[in-house]
N, C-alpha and C. Protein backbone atom coordinates (compact mmCIF):
# COMPACT_ATOMS: atom_id res chain seq x y z
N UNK A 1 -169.71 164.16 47.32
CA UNK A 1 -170.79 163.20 47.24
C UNK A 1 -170.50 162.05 48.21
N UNK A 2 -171.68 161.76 48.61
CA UNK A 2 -171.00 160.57 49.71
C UNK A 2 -170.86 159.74 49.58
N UNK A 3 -170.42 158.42 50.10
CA UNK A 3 -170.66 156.89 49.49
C UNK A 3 -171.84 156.15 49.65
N UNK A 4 -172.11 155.30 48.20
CA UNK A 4 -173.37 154.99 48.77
C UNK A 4 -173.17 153.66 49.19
N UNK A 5 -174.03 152.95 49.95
CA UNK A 5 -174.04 151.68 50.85
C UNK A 5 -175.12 150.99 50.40
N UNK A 6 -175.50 149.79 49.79
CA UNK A 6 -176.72 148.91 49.78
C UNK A 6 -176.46 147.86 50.84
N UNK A 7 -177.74 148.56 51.52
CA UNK A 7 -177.65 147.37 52.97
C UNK A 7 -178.84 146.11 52.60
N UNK A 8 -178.41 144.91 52.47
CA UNK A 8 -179.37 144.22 52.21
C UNK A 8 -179.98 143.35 53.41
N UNK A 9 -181.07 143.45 53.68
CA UNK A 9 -181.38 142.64 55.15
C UNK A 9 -182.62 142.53 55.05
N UNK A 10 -183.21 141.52 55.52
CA UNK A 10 -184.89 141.04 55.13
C UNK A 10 -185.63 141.33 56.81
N UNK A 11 -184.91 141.70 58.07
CA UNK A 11 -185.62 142.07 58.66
C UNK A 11 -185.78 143.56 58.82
N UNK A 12 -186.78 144.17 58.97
CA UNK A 12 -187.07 145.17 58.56
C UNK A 12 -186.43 146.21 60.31
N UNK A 13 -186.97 145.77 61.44
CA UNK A 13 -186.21 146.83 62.35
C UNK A 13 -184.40 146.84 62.20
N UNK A 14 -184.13 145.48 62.25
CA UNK A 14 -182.54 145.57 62.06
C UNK A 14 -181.86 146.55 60.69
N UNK A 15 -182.86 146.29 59.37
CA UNK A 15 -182.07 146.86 58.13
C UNK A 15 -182.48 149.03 58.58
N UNK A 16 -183.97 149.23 59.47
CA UNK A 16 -184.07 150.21 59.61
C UNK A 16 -182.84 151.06 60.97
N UNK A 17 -182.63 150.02 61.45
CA UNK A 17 -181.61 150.49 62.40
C UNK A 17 -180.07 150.84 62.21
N UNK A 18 -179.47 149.79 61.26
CA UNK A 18 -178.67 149.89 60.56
C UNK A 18 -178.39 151.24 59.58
N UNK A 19 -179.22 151.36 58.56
CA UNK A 19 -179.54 152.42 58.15
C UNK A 19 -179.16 153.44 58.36
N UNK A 20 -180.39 154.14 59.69
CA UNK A 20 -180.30 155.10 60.28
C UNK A 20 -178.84 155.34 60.85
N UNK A 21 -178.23 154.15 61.71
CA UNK A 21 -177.06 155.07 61.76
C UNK A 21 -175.80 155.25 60.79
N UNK A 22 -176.36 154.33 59.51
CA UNK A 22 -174.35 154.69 58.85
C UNK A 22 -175.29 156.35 58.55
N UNK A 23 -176.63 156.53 57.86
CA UNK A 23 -177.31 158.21 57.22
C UNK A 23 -176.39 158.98 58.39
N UNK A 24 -176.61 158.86 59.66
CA UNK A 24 -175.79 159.27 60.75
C UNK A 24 -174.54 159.59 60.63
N UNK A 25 -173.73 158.66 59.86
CA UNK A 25 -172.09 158.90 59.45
C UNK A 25 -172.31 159.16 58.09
N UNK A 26 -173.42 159.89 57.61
CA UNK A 26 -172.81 160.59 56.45
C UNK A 26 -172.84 159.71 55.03
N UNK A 27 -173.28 158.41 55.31
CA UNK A 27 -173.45 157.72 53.74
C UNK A 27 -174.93 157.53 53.20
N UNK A 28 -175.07 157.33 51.91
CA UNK A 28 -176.13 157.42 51.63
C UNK A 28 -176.31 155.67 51.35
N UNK A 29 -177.52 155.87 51.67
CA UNK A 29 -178.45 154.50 51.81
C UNK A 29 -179.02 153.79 51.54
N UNK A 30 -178.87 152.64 50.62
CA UNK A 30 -179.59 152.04 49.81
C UNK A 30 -180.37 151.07 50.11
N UNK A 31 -182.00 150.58 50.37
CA UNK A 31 -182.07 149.51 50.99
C UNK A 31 -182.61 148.70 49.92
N UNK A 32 -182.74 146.91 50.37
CA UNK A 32 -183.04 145.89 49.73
C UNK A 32 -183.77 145.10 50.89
N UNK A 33 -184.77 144.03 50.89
CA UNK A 33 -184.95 143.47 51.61
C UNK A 33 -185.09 142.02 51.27
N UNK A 34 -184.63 141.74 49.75
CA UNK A 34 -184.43 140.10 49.42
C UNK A 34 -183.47 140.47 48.26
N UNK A 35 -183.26 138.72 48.04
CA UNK A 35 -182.04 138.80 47.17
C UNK A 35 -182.40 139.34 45.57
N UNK A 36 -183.27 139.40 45.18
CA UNK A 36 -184.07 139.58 44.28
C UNK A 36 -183.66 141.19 43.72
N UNK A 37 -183.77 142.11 45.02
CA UNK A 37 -183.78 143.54 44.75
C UNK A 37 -182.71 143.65 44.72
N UNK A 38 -182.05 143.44 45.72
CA UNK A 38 -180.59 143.41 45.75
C UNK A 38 -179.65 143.53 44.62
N UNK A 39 -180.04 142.38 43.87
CA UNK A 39 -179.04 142.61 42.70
C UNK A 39 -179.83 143.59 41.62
N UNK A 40 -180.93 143.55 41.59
CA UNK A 40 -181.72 144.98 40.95
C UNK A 40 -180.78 146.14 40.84
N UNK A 41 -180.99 146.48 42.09
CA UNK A 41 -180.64 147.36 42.56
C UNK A 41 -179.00 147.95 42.45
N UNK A 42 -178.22 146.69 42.71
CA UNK A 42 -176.84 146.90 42.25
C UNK A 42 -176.33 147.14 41.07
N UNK A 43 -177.35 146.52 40.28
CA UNK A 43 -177.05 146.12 39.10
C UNK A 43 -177.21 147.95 38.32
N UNK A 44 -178.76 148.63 39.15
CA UNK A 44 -179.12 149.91 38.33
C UNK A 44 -177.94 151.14 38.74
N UNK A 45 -178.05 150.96 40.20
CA UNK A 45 -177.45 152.06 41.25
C UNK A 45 -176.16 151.92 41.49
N UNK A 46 -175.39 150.76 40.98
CA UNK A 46 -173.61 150.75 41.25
C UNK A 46 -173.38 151.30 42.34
N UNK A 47 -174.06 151.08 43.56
CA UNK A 47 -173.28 151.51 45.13
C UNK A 47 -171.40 151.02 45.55
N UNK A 48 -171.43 151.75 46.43
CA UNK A 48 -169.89 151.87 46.41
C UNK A 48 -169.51 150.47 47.49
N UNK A 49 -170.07 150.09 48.02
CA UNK A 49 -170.50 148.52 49.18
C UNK A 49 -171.89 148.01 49.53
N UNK A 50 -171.70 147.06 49.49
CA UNK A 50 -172.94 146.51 49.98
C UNK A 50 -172.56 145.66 51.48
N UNK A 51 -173.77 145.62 51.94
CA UNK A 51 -173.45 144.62 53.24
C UNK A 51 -175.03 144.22 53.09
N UNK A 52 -174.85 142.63 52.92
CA UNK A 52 -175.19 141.32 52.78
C UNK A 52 -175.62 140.59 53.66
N UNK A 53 -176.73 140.78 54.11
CA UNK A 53 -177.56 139.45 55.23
C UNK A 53 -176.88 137.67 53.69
N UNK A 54 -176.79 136.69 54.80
CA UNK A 54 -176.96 135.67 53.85
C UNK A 54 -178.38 135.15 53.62
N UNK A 55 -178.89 134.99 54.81
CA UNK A 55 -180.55 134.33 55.18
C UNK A 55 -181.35 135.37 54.25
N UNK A 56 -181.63 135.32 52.99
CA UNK A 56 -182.41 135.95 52.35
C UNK A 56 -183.95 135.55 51.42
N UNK A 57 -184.95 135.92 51.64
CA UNK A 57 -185.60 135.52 51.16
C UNK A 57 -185.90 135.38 49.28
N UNK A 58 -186.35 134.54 48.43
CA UNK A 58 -185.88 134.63 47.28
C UNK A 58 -184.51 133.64 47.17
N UNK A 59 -182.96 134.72 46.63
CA UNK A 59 -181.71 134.15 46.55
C UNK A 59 -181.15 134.31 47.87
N UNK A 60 -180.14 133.54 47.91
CA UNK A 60 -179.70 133.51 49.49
C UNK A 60 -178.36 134.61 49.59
N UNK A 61 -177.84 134.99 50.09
CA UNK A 61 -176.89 136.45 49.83
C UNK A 61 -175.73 135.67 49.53
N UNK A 62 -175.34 134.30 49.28
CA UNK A 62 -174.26 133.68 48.66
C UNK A 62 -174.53 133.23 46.85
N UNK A 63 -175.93 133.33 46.70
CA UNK A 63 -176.13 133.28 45.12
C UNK A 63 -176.25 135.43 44.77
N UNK A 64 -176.36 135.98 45.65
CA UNK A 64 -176.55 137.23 45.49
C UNK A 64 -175.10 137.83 44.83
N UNK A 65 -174.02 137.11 46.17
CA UNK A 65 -172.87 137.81 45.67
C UNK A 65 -172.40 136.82 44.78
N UNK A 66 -172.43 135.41 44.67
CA UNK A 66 -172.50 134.82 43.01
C UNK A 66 -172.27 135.66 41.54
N UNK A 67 -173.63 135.80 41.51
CA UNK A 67 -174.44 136.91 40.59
C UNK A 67 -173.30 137.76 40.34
N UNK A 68 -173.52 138.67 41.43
CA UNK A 68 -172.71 140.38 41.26
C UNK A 68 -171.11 140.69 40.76
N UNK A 69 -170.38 139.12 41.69
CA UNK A 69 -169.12 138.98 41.58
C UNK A 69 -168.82 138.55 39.66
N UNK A 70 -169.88 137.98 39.14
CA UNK A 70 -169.90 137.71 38.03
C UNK A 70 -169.42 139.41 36.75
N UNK A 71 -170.41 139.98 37.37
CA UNK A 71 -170.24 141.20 36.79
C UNK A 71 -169.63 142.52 37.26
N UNK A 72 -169.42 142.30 38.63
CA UNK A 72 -168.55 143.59 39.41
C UNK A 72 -167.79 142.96 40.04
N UNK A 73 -166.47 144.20 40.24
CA UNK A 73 -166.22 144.46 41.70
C UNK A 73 -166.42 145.19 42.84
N UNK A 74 -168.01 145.00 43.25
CA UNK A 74 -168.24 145.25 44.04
C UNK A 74 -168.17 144.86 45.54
N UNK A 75 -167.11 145.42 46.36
CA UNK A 75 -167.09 145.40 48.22
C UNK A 75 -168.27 144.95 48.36
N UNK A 76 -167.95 143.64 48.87
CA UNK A 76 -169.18 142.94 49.33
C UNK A 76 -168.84 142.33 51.34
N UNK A 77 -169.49 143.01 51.62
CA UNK A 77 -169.28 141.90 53.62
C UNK A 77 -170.73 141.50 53.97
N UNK A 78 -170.87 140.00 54.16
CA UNK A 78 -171.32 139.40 54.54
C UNK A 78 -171.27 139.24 56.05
C-alpha cells in the first residue's frame, strides 16, 4: 500500500502540479485547499504526511498544524 500524502495548498495549479508528480513517485494523494479541509481531512483519512502551504485561506497552516499536533503525530513540513 502506498503512503498517503495530504498536500494542502490553496492555489490550485501549484497543489495540481505538486500532486501529479509525488502520484508519479508512487504515493497516494490527498488534496485540501484551505485550512478548514485540511484538518477534516486528517482528522478522517490519517495520511502518513502532510505538506502545509502556511498562507491559507480560512485557518492559516500554523493554526492547522496547532490543531493536529494537539491530537497527532502527524509529519508535518511546512
Amino acid at each position: 500500500m502506498p503512503s498517503r500524502i495530504l498536500l494542502v495548498e490553496d492555489a490550485a495549479t501549484l497543489r495540481e502540479t505538486v500532486a501529479y508528480n509525488l502520484r508519479n513517485q508512487g504515493y497516494d494523494v490527498l488534496l485540501a485547499e484551505d485550512g478548514h479541509k485540511a484538518v477534516d481531512i486528517a482528522r478522517r483519512e490519517q495520511p502518513d504526511l502532510m505538506l502545509l502551504d502556511v498562507m491559507l485561506p480560512g485557518i492559516d497552516g500554523f493554526e492547522v498544524c496547532r490543531i493536529l499536533r494537539k491530537e497527532t503525530n502527524l509529519p508535518i513540513l511546512m
